[in-house]
Protein backbone atom coordinates (compact mmCIF):
# COMPACT_ATOMS: atom_id res chain seq x y z
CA UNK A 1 121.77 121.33 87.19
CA UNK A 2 119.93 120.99 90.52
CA UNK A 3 121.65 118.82 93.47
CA UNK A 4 117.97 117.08 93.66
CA UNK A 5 118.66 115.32 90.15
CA UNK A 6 122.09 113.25 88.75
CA UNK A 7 124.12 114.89 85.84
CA UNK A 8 124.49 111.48 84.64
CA UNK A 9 123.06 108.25 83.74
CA UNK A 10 125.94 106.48 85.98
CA UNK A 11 125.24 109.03 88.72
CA UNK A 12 121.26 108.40 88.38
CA UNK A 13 122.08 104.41 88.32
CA UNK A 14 123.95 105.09 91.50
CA UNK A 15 121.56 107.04 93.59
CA UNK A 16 118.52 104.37 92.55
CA UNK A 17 120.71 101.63 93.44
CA UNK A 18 119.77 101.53 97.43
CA UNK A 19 115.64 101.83 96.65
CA UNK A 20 116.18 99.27 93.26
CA UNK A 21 118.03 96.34 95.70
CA UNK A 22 115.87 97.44 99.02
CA UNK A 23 112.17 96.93 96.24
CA UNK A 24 114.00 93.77 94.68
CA UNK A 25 114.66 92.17 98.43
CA UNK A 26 111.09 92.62 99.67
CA UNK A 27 109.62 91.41 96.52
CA UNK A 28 111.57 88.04 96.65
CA UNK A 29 111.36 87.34 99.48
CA UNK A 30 107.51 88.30 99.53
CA UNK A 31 106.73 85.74 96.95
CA UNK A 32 109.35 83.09 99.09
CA UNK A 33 107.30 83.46 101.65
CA UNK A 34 103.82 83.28 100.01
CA UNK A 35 105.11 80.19 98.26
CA UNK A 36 106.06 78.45 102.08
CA UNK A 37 102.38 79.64 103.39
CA UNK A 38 100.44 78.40 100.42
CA UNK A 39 102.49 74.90 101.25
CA UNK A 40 102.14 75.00 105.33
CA UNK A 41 98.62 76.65 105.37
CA UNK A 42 96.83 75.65 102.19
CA UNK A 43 96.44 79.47 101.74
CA UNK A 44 96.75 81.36 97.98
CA UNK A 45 95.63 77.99 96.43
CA UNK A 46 98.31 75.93 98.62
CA UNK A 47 99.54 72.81 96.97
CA UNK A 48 97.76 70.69 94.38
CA UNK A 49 94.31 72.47 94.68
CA UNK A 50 94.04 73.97 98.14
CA UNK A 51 95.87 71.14 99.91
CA UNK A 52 98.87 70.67 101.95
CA UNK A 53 102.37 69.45 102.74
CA UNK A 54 101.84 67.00 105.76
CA UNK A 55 104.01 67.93 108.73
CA UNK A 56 107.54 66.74 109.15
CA UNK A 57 107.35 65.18 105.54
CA UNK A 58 111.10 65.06 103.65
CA UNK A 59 111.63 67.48 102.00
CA UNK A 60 108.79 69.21 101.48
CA UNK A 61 107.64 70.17 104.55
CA UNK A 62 110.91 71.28 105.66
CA UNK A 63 111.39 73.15 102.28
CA UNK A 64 108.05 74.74 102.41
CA UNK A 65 109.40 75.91 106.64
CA UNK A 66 112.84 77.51 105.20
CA UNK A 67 109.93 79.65 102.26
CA UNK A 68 108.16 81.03 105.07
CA UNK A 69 110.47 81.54 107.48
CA UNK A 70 113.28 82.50 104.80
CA UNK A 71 111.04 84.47 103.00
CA UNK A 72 110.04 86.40 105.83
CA UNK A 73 113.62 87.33 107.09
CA UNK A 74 114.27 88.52 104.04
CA UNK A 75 111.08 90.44 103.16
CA UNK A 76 111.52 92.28 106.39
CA UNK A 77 115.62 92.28 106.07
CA UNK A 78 116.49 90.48 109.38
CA UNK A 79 119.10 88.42 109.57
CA UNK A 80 119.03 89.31 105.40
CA UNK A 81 122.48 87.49 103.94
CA UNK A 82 122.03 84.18 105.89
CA UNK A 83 118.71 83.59 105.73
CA UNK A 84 118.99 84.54 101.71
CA UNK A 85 121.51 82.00 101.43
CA UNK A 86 119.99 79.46 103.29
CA UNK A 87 117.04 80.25 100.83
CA UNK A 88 119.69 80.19 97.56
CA UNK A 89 120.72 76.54 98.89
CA UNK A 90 117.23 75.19 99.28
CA UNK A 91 116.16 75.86 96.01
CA UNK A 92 119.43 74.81 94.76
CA UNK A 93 118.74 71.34 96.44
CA UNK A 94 115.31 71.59 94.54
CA UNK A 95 116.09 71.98 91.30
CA UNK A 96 119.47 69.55 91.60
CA UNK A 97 116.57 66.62 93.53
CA UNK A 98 113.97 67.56 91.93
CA UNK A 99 113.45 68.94 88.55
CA UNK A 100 117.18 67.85 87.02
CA UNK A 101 116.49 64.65 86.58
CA UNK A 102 113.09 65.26 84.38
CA UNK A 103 115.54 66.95 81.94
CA UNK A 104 118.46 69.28 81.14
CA UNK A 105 117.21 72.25 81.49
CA UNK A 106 114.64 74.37 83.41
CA UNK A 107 112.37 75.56 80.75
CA UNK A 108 112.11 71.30 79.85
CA UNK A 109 112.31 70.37 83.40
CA UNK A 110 109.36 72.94 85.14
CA UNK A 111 112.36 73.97 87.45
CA UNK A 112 112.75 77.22 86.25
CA UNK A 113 111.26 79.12 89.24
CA UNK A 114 113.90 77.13 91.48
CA UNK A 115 116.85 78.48 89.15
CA UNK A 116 115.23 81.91 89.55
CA UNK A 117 114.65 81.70 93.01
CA UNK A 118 118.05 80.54 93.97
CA UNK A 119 119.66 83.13 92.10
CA UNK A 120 117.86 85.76 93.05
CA UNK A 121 118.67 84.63 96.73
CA UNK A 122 122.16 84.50 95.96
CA UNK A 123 122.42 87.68 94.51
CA UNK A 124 120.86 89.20 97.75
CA UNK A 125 123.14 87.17 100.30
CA UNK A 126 125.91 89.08 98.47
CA UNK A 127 124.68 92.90 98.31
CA UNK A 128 123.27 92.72 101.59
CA UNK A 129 119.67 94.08 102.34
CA UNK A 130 120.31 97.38 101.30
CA UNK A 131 119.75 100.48 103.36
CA UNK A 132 116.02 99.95 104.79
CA UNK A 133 115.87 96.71 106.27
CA UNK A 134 115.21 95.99 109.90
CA UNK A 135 118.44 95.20 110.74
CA UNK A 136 119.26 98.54 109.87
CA UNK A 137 116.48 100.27 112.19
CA UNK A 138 117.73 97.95 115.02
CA UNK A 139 121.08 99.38 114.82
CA UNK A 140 122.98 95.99 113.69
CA UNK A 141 125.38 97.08 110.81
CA UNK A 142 126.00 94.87 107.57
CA UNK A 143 129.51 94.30 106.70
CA UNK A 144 130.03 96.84 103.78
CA UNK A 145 130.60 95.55 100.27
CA UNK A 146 134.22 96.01 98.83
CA UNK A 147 134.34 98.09 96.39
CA UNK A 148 135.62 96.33 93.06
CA UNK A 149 139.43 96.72 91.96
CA UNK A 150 139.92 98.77 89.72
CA UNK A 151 141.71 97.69 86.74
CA UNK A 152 145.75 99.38 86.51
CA UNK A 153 147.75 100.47 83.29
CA UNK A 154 150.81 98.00 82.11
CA UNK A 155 153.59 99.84 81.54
């Protein structure tokens, strides 16, 4: 078999592993971010019809500031596993403030892009960026992931 291509279906999950979580960062945090400008700017349909948030109001305004900005830092992988869980906390806040007390669940409650969102976020602040983020190109080095134990034998 050639060195280009994996022998297996582990080895193949392994070496699309850095391009899978670099795609899956820039696309969350690409829609973050359009969600904060459509809020801030009124652009992509912004709030209610074209409208939106007015400045300094809590907590939207300040929610719709941590999409953009958030969103941003993430989409471009600065700064990528505090600014992802700063995003995982606001939409955390959202769903808890916001859409719990409609109902139980997201699918009754409308919250389910907040779950979605803040899991997503979460999941990022943990692997990292990946291997092609800015902070990368600028030289500053993510802390490695451990790798996980490995399970022993009982004797």
């Amino acid at each position: 078999m050639s060195a280009h291509f994996p022998a297996t279906s582990r080895q193949a999950a392994e070496a699309a592993r850095p391009y899978v979580l670099t795609a899956f960062r820039i696309v969350v945090g690409l829609l973050f971010a359009c969600h904060g400008a459509a809020s801030l700017f009124g652009v992509l349909g912004g709030v209610k019809g074209g409208g939106t948030i007015p400045f300094g109001e809590w907590p939207g305004w300040w929610a719709a500031l941590i999409q953009l900005v958030g969103g941003t830092l993430v989409l471009l992988g600065a700064g990528t596993r505090s600014a992802a869980l700063l995003c995982s906390g606001s939409m955390a806040y959202a769903y808890f403030t916001v859409h719990q007390e409609h109902a139980l669940l997201p699918l009754q409650n409308g919250g389910e892009p907040s779950v979605l969102f803040c899991w997503a976020f979460l999941a990022i602040a943990v692997l990292g960026s990946g291997p092609y983020a800015l902070d990368r190109l600028l030289g500053a080095r993510e802390p490695a992931a451990e790798p996980a134990p490995q399970p022993t034998a009982v004797a």
